[in-house]
PDB file of N, CA and C in Angstrom:
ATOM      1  N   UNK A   1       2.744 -38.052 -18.661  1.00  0.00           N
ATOM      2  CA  UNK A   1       3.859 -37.534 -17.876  1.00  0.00           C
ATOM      3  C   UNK A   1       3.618 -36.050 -17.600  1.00  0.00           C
ATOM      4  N   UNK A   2       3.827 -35.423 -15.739  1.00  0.00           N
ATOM      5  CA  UNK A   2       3.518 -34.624 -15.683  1.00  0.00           C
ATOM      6  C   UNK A   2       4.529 -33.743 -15.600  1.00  0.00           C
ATOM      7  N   UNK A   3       4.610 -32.331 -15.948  1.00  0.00           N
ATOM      8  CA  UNK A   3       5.793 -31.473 -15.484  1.00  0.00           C
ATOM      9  C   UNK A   3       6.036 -31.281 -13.887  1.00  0.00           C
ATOM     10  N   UNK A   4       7.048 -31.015 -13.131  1.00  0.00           N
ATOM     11  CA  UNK A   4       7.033 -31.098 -11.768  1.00  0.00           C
ATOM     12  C   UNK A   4       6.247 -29.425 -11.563  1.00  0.00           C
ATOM     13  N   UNK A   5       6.248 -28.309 -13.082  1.00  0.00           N
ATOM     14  CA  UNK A   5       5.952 -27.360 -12.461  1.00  0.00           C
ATOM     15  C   UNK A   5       4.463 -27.553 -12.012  1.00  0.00           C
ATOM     16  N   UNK A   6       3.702 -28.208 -12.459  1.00  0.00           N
ATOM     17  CA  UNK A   6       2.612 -28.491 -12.422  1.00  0.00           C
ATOM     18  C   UNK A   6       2.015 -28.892 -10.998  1.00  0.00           C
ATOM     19  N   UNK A   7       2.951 -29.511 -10.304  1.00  0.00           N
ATOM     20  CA  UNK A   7       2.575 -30.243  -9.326  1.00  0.00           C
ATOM     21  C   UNK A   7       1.699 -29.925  -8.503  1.00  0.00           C
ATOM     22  N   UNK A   8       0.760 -30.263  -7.379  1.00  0.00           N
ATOM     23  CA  UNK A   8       0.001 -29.892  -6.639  1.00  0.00           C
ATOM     24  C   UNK A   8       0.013 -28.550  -5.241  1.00  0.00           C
ATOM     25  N   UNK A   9       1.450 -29.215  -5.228  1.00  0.00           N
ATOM     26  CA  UNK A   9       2.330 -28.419  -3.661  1.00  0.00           C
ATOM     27  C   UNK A   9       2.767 -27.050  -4.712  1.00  0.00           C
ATOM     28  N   UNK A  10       3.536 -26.958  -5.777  1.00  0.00           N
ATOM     29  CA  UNK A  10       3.565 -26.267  -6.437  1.00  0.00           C
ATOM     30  C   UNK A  10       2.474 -24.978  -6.502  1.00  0.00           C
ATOM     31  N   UNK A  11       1.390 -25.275  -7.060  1.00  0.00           N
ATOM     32  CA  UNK A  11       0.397 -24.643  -7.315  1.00  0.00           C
ATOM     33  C   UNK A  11      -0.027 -23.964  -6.356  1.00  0.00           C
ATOM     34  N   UNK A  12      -0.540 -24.576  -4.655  1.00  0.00           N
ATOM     35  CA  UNK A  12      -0.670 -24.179  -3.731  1.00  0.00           C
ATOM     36  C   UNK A  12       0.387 -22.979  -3.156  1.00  0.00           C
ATOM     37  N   UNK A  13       1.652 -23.348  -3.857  1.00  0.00           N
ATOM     38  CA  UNK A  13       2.542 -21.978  -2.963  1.00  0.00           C
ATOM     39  C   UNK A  13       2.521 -21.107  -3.849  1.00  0.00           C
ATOM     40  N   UNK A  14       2.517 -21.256  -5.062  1.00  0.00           N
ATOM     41  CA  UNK A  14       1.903 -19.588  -6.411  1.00  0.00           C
ATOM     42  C   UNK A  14       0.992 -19.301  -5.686  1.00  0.00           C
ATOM     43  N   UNK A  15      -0.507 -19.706  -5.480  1.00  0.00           N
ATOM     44  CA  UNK A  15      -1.394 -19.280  -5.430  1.00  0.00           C
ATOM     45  C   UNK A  15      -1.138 -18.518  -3.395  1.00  0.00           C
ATOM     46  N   UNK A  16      -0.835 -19.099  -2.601  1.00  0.00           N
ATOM     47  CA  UNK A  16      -0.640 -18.608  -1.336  1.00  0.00           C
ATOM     48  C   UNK A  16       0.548 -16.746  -1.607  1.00  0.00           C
ATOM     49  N   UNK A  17       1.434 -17.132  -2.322  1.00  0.00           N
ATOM     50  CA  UNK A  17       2.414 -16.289  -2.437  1.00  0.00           C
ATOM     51  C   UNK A  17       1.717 -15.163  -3.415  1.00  0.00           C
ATOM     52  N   UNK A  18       0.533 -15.372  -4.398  1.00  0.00           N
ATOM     53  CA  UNK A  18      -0.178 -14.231  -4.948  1.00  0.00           C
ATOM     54  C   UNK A  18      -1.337 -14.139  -4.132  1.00  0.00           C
ATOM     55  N   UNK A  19      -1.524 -14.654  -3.163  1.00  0.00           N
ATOM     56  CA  UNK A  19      -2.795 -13.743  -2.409  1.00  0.00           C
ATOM     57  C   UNK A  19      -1.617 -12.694  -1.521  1.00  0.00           C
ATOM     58  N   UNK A  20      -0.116 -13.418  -1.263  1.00  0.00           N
ATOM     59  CA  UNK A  20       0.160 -12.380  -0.195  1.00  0.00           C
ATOM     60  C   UNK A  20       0.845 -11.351  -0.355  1.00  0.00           C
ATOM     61  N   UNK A  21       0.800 -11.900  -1.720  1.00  0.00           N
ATOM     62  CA  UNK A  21       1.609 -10.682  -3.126  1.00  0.00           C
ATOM     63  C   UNK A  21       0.094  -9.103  -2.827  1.00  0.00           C
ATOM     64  N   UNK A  22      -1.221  -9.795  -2.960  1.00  0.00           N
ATOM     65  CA  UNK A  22      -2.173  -8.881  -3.217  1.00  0.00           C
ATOM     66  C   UNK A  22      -2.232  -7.941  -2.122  1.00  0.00           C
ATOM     67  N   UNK A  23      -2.251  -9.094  -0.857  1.00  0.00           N
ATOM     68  CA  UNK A  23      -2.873  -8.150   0.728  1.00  0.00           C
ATOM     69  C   UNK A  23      -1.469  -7.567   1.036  1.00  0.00           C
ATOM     70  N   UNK A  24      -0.358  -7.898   0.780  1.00  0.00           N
ATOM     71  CA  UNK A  24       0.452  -6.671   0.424  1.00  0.00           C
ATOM     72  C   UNK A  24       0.512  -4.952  -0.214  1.00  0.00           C
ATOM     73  N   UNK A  25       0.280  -5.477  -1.486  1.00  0.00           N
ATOM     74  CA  UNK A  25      -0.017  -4.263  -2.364  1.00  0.00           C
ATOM     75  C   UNK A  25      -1.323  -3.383  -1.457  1.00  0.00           C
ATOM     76  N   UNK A  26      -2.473  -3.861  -1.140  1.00  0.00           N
ATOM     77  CA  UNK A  26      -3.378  -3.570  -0.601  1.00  0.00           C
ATOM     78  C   UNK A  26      -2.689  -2.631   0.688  1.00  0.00           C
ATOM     79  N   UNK A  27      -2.133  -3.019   1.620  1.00  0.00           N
ATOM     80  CA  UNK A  27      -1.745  -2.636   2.233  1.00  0.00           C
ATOM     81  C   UNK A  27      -0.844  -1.787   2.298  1.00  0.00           C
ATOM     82  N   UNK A  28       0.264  -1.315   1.306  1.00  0.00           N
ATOM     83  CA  UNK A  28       1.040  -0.479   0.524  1.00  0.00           C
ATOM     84  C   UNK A  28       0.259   0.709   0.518  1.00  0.00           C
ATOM     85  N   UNK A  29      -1.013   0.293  -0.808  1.00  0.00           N
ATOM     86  CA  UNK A  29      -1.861   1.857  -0.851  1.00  0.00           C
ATOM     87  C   UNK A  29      -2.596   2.021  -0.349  1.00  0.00           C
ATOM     88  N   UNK A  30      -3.314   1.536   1.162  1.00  0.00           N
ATOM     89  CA  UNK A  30      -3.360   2.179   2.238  1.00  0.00           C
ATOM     90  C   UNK A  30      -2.811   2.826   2.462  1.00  0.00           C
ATOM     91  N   UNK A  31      -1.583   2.187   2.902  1.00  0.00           N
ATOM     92  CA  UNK A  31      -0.536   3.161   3.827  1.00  0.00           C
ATOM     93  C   UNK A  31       0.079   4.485   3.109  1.00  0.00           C
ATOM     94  N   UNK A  32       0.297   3.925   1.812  1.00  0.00           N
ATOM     95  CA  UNK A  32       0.459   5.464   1.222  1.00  0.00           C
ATOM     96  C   UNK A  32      -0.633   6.767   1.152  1.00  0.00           C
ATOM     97  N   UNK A  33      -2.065   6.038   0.944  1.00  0.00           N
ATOM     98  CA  UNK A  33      -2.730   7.042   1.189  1.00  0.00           C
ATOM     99  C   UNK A  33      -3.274   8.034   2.579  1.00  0.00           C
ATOM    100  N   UNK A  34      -3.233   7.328   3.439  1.00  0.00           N
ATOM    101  CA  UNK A  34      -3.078   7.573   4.894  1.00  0.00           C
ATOM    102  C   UNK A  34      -2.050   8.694   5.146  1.00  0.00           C
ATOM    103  N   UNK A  35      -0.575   8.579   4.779  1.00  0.00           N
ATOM    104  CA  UNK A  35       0.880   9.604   4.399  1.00  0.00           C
ATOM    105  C   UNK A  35       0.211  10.170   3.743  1.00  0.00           C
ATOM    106  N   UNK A  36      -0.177  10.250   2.531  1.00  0.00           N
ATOM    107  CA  UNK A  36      -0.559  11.616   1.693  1.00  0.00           C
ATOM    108  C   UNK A  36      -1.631  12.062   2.163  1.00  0.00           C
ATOM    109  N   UNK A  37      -2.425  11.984   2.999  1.00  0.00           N
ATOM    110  CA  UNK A  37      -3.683  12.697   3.643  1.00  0.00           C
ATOM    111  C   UNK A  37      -2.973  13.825   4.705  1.00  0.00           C
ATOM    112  N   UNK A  38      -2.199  12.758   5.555  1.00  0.00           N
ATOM    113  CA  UNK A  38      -1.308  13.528   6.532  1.00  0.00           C
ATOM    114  C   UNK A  38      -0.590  14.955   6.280  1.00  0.00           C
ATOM    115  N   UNK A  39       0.767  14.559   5.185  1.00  0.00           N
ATOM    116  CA  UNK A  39       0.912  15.630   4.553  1.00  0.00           C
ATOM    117  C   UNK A  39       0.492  16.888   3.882  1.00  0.00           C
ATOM    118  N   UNK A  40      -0.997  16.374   3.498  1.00  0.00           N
ATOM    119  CA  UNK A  40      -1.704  17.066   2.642  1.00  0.00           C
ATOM    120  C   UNK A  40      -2.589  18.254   3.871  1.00  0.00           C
ATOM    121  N   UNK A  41      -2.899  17.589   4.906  1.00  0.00           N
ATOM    122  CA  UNK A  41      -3.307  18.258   6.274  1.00  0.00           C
ATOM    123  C   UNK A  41      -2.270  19.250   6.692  1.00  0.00           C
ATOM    124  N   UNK A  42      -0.948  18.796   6.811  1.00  0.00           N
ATOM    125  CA  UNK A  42       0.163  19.308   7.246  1.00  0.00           C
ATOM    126  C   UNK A  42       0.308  20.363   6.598  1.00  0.00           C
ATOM    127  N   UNK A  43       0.089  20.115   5.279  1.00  0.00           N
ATOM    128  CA  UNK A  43       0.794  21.266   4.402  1.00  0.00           C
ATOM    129  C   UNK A  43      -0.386  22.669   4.627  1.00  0.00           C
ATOM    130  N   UNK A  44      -1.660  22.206   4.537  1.00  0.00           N
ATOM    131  CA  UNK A  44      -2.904  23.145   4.817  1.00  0.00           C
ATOM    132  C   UNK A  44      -2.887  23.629   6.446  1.00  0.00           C
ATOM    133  N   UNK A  45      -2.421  23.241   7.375  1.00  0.00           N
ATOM    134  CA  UNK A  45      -2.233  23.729   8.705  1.00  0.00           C
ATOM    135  C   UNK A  45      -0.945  24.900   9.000  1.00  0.00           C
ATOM    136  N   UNK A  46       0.205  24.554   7.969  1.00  0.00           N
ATOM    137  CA  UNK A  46       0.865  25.256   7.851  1.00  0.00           C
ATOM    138  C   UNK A  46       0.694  26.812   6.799  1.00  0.00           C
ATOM    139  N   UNK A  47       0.160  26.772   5.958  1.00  0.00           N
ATOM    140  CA  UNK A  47      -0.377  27.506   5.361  1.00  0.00           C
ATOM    141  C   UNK A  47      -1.541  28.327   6.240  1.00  0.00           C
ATOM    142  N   UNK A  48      -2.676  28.118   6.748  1.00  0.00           N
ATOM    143  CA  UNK A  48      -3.229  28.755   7.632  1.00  0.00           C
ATOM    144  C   UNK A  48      -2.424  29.515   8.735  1.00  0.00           C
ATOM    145  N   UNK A  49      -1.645  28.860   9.716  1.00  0.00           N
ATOM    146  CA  UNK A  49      -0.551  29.411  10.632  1.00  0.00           C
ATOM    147  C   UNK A  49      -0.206  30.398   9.416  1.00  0.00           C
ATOM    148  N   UNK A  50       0.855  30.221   8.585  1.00  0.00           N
ATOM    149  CA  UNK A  50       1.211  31.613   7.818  1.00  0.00           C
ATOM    150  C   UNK A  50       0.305  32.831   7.813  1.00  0.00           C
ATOM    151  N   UNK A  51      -0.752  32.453   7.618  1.00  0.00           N
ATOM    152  CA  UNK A  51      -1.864  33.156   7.084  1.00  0.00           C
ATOM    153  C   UNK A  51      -1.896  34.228   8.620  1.00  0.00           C
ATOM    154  N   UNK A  52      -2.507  33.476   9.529  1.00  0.00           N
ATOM    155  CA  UNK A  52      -2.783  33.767  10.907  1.00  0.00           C
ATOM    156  C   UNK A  52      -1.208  35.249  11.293  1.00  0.00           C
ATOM    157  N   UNK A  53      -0.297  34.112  11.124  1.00  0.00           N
ATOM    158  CA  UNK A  53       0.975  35.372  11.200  1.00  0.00           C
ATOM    159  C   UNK A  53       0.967  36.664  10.643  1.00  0.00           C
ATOM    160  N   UNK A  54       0.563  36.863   9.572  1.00  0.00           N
ATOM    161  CA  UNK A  54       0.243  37.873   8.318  1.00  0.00           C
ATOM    162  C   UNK A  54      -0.147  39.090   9.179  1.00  0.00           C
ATOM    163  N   UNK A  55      -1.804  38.746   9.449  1.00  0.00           N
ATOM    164  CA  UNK A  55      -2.332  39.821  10.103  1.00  0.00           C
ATOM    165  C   UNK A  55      -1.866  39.917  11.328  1.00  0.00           C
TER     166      UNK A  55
END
């Protein structure tokens, strides 16, 4: 006797729902790192402009 968690259809939608669990996440820290590059540009462009103002 099998458990129903076991079942075949079962298994197939864990396993579909953790690949899209992964290319999710994947795609998350992309995108976050992409934003923190940006910012990180932003913040150094603005700092130069200051700089530039100075003299």
């Amino acid at each position: 006797m099998s458990l129903p968690i076991f079942n075949k259809e079962v298994i197939k939608m864990m396993m579909s729902m953790g690949i899209g669990l992964i290319y999710y996440l994947i795609g998350a820290f992309v995108l976050y790192g992409i934003i923190r590059l940006g910012v990180k540009h932003g913040i150094q462009d603005t700092q130069k402009d200051k700089q530039k103002d100075q003299w």
